[in-house]
Protein backbone atom coordinates (compact mmCIF):
# COMPACT_ATOMS: atom_id res chain seq x y z
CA UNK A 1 26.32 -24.00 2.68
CA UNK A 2 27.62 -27.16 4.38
CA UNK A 3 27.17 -30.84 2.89
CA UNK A 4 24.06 -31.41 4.83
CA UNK A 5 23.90 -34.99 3.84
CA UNK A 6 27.79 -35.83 4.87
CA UNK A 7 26.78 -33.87 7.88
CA UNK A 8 24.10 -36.38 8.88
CA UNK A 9 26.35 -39.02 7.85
CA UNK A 10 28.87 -37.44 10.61
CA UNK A 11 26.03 -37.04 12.92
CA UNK A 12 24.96 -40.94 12.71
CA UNK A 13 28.15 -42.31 13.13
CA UNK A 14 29.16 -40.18 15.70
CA UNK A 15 25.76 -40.82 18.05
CA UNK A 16 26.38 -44.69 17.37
CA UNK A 17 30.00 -44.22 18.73
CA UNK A 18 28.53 -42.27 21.86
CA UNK A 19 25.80 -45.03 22.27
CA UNK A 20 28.88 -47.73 22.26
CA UNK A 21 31.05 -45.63 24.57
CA UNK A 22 28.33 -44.56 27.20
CA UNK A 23 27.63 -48.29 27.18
CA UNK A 24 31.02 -49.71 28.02
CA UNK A 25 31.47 -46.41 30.46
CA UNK A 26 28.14 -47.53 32.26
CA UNK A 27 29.69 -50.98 32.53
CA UNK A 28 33.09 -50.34 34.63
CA UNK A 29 30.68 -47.30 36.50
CA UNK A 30 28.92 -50.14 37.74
CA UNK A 31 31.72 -52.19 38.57
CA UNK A 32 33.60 -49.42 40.58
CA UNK A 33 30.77 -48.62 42.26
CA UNK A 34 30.13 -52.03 43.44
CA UNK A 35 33.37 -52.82 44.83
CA UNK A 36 33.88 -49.44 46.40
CA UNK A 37 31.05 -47.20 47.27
CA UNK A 38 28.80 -50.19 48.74
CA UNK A 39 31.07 -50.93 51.00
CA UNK A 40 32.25 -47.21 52.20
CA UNK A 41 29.64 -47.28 54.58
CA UNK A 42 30.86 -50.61 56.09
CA UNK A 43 34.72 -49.50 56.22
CA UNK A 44 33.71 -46.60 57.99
CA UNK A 45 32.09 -48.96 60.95
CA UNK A 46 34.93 -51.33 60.66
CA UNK A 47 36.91 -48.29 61.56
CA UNK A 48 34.55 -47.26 64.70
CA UNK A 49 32.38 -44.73 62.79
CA UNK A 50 30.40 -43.23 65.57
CA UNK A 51 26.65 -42.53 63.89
CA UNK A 52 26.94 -39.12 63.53
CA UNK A 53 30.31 -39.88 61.63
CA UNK A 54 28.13 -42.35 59.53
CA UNK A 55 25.66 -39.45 58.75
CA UNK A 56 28.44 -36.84 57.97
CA UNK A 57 30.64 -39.49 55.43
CA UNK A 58 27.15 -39.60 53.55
CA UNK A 59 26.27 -35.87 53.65
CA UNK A 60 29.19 -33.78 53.49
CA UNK A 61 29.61 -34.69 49.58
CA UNK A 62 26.44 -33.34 49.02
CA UNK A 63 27.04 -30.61 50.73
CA UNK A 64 29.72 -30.09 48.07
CA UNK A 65 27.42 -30.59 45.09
CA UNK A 66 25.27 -28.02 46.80
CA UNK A 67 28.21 -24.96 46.37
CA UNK A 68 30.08 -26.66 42.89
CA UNK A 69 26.48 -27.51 40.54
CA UNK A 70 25.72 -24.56 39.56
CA UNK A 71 29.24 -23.46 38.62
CA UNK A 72 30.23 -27.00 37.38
CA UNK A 73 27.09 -26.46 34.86
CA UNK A 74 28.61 -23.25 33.82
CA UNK A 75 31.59 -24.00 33.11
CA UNK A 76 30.44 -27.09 31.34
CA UNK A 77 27.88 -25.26 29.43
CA UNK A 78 31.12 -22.88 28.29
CA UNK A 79 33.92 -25.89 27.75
CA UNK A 80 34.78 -25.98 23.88
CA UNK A 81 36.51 -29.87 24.93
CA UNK A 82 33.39 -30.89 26.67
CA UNK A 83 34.92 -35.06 26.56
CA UNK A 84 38.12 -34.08 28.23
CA UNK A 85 37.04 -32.06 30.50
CA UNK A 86 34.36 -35.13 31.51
CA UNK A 87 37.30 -37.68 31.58
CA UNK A 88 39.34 -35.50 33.43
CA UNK A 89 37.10 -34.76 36.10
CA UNK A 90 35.94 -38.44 36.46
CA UNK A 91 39.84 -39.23 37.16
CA UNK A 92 40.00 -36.84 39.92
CA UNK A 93 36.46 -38.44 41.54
CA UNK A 94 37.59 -41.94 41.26
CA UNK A 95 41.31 -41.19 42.28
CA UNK A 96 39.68 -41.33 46.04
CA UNK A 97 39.39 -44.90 45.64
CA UNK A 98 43.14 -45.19 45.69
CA UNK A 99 44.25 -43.40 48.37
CA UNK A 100 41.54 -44.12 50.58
CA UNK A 101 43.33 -47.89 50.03
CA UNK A 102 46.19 -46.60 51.27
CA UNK A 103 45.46 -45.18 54.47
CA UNK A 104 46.54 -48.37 56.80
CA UNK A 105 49.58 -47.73 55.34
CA UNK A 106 50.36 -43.64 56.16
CA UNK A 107 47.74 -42.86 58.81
CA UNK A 108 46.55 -44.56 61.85
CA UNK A 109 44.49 -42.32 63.97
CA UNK A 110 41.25 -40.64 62.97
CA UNK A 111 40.97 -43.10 59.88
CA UNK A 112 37.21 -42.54 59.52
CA UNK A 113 37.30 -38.39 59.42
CA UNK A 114 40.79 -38.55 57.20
CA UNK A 115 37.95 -40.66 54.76
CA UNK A 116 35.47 -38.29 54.94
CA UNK A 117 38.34 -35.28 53.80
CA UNK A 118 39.74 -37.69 50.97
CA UNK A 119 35.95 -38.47 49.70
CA UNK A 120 34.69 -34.65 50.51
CA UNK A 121 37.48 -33.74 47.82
CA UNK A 122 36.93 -35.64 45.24
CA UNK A 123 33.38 -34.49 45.35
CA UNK A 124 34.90 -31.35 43.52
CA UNK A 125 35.55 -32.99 40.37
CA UNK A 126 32.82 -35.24 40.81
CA UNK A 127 30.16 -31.95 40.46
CA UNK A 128 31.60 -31.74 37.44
CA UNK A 129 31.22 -35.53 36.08
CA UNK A 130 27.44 -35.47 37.66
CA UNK A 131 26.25 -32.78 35.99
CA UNK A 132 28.24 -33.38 32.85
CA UNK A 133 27.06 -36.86 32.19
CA UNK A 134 23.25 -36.06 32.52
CA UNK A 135 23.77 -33.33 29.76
CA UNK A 136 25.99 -35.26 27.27
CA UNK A 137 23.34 -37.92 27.76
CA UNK A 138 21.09 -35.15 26.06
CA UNK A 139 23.79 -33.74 24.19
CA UNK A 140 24.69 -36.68 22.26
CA UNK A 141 21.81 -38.73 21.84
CA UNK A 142 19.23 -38.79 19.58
CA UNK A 143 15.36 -37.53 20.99
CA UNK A 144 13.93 -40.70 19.43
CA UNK A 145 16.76 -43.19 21.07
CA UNK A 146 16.90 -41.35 24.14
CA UNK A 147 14.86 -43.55 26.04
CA UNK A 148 16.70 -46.18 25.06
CA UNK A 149 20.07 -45.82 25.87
CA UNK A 150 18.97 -44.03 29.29
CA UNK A 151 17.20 -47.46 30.21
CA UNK A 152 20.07 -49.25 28.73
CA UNK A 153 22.93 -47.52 30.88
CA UNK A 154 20.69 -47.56 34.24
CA UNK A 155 19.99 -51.21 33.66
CA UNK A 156 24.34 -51.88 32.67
CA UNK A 157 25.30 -50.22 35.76
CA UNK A 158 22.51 -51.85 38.14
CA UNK A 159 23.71 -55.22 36.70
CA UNK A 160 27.71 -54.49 37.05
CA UNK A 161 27.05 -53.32 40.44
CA UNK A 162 25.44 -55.62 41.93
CA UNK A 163 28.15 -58.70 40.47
CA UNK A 164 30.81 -56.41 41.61
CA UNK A 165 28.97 -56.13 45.13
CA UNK A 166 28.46 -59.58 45.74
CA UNK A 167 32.26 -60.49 44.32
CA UNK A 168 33.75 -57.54 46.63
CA UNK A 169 32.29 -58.96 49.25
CA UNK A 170 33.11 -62.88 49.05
CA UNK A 171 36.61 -60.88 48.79
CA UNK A 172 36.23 -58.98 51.64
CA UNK A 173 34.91 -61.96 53.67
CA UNK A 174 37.73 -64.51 52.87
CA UNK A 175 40.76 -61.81 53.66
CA UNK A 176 42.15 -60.61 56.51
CA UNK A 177 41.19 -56.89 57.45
CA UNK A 178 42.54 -54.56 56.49
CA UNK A 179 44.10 -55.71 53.03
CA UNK A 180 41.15 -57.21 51.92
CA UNK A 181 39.44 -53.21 51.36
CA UNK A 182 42.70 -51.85 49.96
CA UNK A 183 42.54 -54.55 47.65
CA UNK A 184 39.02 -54.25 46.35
CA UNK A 185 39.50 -50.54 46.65
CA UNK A 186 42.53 -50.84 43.87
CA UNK A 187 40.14 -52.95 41.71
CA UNK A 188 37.95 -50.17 42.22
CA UNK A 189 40.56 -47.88 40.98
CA UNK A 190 41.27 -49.64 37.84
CA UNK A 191 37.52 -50.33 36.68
CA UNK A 192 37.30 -46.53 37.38
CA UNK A 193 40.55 -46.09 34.87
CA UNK A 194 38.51 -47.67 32.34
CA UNK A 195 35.43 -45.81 32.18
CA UNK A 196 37.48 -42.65 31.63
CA UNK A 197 39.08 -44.34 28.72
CA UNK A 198 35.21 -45.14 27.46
CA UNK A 199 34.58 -41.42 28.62
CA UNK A 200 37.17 -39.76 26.37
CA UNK A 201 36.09 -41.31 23.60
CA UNK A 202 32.70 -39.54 23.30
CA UNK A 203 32.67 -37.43 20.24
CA UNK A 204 31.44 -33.38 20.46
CA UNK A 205 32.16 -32.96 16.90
CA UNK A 206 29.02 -33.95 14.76
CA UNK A 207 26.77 -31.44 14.41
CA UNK A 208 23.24 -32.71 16.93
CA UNK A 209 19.74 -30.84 16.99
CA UNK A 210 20.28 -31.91 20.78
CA UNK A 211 23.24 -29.52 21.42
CA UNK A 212 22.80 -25.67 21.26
CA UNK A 213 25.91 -23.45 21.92
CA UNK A 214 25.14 -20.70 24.59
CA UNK A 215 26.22 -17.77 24.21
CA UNK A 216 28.54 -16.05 26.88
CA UNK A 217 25.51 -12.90 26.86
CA UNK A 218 22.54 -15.78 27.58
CA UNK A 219 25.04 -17.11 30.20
CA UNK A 220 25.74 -13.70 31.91
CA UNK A 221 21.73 -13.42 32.79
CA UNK A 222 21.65 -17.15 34.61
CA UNK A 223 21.89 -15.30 38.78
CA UNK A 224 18.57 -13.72 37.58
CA UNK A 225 17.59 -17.13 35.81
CA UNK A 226 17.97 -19.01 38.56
CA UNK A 227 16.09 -17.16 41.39
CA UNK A 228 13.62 -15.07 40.17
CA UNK A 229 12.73 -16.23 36.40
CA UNK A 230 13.00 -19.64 37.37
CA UNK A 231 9.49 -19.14 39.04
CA UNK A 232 8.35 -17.19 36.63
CA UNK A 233 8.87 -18.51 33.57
CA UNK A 234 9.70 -22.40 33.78
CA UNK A 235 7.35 -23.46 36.40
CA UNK A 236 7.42 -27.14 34.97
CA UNK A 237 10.77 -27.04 35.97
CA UNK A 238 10.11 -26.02 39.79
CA UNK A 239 7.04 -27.91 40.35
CA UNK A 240 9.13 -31.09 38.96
CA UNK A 241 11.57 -30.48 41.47
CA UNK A 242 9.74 -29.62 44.43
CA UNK A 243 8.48 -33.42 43.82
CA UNK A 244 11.94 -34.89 43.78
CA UNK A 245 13.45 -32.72 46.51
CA UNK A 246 10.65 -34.11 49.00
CA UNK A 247 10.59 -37.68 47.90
CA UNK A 248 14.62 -37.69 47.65
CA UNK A 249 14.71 -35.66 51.05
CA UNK A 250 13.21 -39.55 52.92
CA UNK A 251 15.94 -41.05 50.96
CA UNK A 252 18.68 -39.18 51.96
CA UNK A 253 17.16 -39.48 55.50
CA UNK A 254 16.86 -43.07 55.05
CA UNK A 255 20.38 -43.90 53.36
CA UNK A 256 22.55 -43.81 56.90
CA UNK A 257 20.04 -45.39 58.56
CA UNK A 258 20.04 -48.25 55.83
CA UNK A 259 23.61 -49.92 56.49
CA UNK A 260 23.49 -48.93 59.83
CA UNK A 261 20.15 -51.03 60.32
CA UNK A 262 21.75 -53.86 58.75
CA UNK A 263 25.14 -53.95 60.19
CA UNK A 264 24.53 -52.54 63.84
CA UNK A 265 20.51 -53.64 64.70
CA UNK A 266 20.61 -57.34 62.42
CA UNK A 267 24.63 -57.80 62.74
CA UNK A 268 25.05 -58.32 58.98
CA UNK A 269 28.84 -59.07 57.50
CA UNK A 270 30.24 -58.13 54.77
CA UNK A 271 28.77 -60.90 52.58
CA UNK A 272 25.14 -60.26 53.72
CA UNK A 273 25.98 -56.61 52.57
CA UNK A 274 26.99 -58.13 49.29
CA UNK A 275 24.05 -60.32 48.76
CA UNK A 276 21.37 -57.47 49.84
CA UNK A 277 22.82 -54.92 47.25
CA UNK A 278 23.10 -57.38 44.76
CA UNK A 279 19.12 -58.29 45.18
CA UNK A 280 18.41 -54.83 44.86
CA UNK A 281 20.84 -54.29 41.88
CA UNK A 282 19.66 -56.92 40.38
CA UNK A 283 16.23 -56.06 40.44
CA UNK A 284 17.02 -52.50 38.96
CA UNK A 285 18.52 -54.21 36.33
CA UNK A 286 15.35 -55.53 35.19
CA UNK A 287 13.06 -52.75 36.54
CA UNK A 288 14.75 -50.34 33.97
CA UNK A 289 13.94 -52.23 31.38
CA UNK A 290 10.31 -52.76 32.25
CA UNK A 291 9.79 -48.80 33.41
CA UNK A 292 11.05 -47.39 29.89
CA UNK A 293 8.63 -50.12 28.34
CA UNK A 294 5.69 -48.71 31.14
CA UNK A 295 6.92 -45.47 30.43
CA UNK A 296 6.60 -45.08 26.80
CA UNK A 297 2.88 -46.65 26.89
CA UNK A 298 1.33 -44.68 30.12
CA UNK A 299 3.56 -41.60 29.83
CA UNK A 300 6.36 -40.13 32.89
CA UNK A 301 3.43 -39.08 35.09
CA UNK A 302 2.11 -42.39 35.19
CA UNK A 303 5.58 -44.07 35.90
CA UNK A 304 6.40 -41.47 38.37
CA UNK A 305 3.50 -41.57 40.65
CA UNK A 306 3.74 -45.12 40.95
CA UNK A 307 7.02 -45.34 41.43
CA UNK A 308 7.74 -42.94 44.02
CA UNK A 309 4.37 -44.03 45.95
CA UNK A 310 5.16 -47.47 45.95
CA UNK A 311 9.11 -46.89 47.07
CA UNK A 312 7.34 -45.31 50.02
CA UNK A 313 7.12 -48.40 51.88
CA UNK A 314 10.93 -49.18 51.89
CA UNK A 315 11.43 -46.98 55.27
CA UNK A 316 8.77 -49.36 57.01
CA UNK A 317 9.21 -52.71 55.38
CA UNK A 318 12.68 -52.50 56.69
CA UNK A 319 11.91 -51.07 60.30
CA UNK A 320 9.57 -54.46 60.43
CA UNK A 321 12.16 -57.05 59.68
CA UNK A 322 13.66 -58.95 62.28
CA UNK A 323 16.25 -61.30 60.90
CA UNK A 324 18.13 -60.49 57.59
CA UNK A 325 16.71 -62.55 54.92
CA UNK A 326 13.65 -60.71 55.25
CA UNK A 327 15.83 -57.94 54.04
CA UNK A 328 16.23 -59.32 50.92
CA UNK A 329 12.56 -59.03 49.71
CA UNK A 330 13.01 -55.34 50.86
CA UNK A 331 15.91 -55.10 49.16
CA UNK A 332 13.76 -56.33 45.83
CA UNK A 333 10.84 -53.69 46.45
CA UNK A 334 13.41 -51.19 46.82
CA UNK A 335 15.05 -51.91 43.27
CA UNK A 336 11.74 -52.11 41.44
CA UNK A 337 10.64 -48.72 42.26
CA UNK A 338 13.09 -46.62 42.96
CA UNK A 339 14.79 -48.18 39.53
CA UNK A 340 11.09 -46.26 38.34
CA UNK A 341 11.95 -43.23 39.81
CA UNK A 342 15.80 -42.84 38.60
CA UNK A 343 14.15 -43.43 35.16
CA UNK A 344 11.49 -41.04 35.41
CA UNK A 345 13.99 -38.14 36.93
CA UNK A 346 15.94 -38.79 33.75
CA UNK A 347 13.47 -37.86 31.04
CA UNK A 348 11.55 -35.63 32.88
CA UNK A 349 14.38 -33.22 33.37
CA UNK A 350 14.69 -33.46 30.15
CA UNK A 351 11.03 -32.39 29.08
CA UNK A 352 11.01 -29.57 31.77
CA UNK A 353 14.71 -28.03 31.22
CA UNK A 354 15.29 -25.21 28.29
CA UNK A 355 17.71 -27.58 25.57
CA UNK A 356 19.60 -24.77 25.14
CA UNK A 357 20.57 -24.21 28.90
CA UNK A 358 20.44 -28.07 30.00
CA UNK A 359 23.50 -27.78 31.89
CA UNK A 360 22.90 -24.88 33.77
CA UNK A 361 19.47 -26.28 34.79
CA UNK A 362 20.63 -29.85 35.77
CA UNK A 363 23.17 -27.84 37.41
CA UNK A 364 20.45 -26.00 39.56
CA UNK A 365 18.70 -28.69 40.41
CA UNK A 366 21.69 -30.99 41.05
CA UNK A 367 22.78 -28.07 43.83
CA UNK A 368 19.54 -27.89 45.36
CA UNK A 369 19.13 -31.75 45.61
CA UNK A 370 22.40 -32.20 47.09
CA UNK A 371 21.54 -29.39 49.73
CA UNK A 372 18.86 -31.47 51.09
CA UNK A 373 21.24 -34.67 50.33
CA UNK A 374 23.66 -32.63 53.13
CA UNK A 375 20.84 -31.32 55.91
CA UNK A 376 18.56 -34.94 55.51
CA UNK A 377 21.12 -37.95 56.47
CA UNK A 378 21.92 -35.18 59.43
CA UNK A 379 18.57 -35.33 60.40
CA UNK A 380 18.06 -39.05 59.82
CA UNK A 381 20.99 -39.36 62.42
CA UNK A 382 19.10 -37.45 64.90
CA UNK A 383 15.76 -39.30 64.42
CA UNK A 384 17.64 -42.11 65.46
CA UNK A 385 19.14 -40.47 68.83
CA UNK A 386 15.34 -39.32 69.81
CA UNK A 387 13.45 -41.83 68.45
CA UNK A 388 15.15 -45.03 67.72
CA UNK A 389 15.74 -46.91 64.37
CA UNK A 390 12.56 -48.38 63.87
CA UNK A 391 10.81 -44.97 63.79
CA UNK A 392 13.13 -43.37 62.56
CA UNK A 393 13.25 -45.62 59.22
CA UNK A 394 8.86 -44.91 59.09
CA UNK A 395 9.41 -41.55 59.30
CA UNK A 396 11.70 -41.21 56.32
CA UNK A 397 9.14 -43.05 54.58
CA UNK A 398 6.59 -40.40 55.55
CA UNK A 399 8.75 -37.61 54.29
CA UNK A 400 9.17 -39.20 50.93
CA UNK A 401 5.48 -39.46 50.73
CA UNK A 402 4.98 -35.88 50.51
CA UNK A 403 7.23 -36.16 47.36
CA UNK A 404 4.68 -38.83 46.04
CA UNK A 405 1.61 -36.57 47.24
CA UNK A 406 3.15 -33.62 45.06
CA UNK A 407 3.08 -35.65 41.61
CA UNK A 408 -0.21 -37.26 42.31
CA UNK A 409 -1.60 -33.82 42.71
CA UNK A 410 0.16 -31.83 40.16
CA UNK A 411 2.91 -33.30 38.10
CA UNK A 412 3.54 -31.05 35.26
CA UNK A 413 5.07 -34.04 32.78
CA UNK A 414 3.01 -35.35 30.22
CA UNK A 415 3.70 -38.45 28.06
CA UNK A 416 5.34 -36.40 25.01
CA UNK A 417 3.71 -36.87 21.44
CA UNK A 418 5.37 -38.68 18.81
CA UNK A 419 6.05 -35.41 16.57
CA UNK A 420 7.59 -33.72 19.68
CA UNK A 421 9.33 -36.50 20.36
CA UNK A 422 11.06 -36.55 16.87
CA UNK A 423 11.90 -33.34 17.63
């Protein structure tokens, strides 16, 4: 029989050394992020993205998720050295950031498709890290604290992100093109260095009532799991995610159409860039701190409905601006809400996926997301050929209200009760 009260002596340390390390790994996410992927988007113009090129270096990575999820759950699900193969795979993703810095250097024709191969790569590893990171986030926290740190990391990386945005771009402003990217795209680099230091720190070894070990028999049965059982037998778990694939299906539409509104229609620099994503990170910052607070009175439905109803408007709020600081109040709305609905995806895949087979599930979904994340900004490219910007930004908005339309009418989560939620 084991010690079972030096066992929940491991246990407690060990969670309040995951809290500290997904903390400080949330912190340099953020600050890669900021100087790197916000301004992707904007390289790729600078480099005479066409935008159907535009709509192709935002969906062919999820196009990637859509074949690696699944397996990247499995073999997560089976890894025995679940933290190195995290900080592994997070090296690979962010290693993009460094040689997409030095492409002035070895390549000078086709810069914007030699991008999209360098980025479409790393996505490999990066299936890994995405579906890894939601599970150790149930893995290695506690049921009761869950909330918590959730609201905690979204809120760290909103913040980070949106300082490193607005500093990578009063960079990018203030020196000369092109060293001023490869610059911010090697500070980019080195933030993402740290996070996999913060990353392989995470400790698997305390025993958790959050972790269950599959076994390789439960984990032969998951191709019957995952297409006919699935409706079957966890219809929670679809009915959640027929929700999120519409509503997320007008954002993916919407996210090409974004930068290139701003950039192309309003002729926004890189600073205006900066300051519009820092609005909107900001505002996340302090939306996830106010959802987990809304969401723990009214219960996930509650927060969900609202949320994803009231991000809605983004799509047309923006088609009706005419000079850019009217973007920045869109930019606000946009943070508020969808910093709701990133929240409310968080727990509620947790309430409607099996504990034991969390990774497989987020894995599932995660492919099936990022198939619509590949077919949408595709179709959000061709809205714009037929119809213009302007509609084509309201009609995004009218996709994602379907989304909306689904939880108001049936949303399976309910706010969990406190003995459930002590597990």
């Amino acid at each position: 029989m084991p010690d079972l009260s030096r066992l929940a002596v491991l246990r407690h340390l060990a969670v309040d050394r995951n809290e500290r390390n997904f903390l400080g790994e949330s912190t340099w996410t953020g600050v890669a992020g900021g100087l790197a992927t916000s301004f992707m988007p904007v390289l790729a113009l600078r480099w005479g993205a066409s935008p159907f090129e535009l709509a192709v270096l935002t969906a062919m990575p999820y196009l990637i998720y859509t074949f690696f999820s699944i397996p990247a759950g499995h073999l997560f699900e089976r890894a025995k050295q679940r933290a190195t193969m995290l900080a592994v795979c997070t090296l690979l993703w962010r290693s993009n950031y460094f040689f997409i810095a030095l492409l002035p250097w070895v390549w000078h024709d086709h810069l914007v498709w030699v991008m999209i191969a360098i980025i479409t790569l790393s996505i490999l590893p990066a299936s890994v890290n995405s579906v890894a990171i939601f599970a150790a986030l149930g893995d290695l926290t506690e049921p009761g604290r869950r909330s918590w740190v959730i609201g905690m990391r979204r809120s760290v990386i909103s913040l980070t992100t949106a300082l490193a945005t607005l500093c990578g771009g009063w960079l990018l402003t203030r020196l000369p093109f092109p060293s001023n990217y490869q610059i911010v795209l090697m500070l980019a680099f080195i933030a993402g260095l740290i996070s996999v230091f913060h990353l392989s720190r995470l400790d698997y070894s305390a025993p958790s009532r959050a972790r269950a070990t599959v076994s390789a028999a439960a984990t032969s049965d998951t191709g019957a799991l995952t297409i006919r059982s699935l409706l079957r037998d966890y219809r929670p778990f679809c009915l959640f995610s027929l929700g999120a694939f519409l509503f997320t299906g007008g954002y993916y539409m919407a996210n090409p159409l974004f930068p290139l509104y701003q950039v192309k229609t309003l002729g926004a620099n890189e600073a205006w860039v900066g300051v519009i994503t820092m609005a909107q990170q900001a505002t996340m910052f302090v939306s996830f701190l106010l959802w987990a607070r809304i969401g723990q009175r009214f219960g996930m439905r509650f927060t969900m409905c609202i949320s994803t109803s009231a991000w809605c408007l983004v799509g047309v709020a923006m088609a009706l601006t005419t000079n850019l600081p009217q973007l920045v109040p869109v930019a606000i709305w946009h943070g508020c809400f969808f910093a709701g609905w990133n929240f409310s995806v968080y727990l509620g895949l947790f309430e409607v996926c099996p504990e034991e087979r969390r990774p497989s599930f987020i894995g599932i979904y995660s492919a099936f997301g990022s198939l619509l994340g590949f077919v949408c900004p595709l179709i959000g490219a061709q809205l714009v050929q037929l119809y213009g910007i302007h509609l084509a930004l309201m009609g995004t908005s009218l996709f994602s209200a379907t989304g909306a339309l689904v939880y108001l009418i049936n949303f399976p989560i309910r706010r969990p009760k406190p003995a459930l939620e002590q597990g």
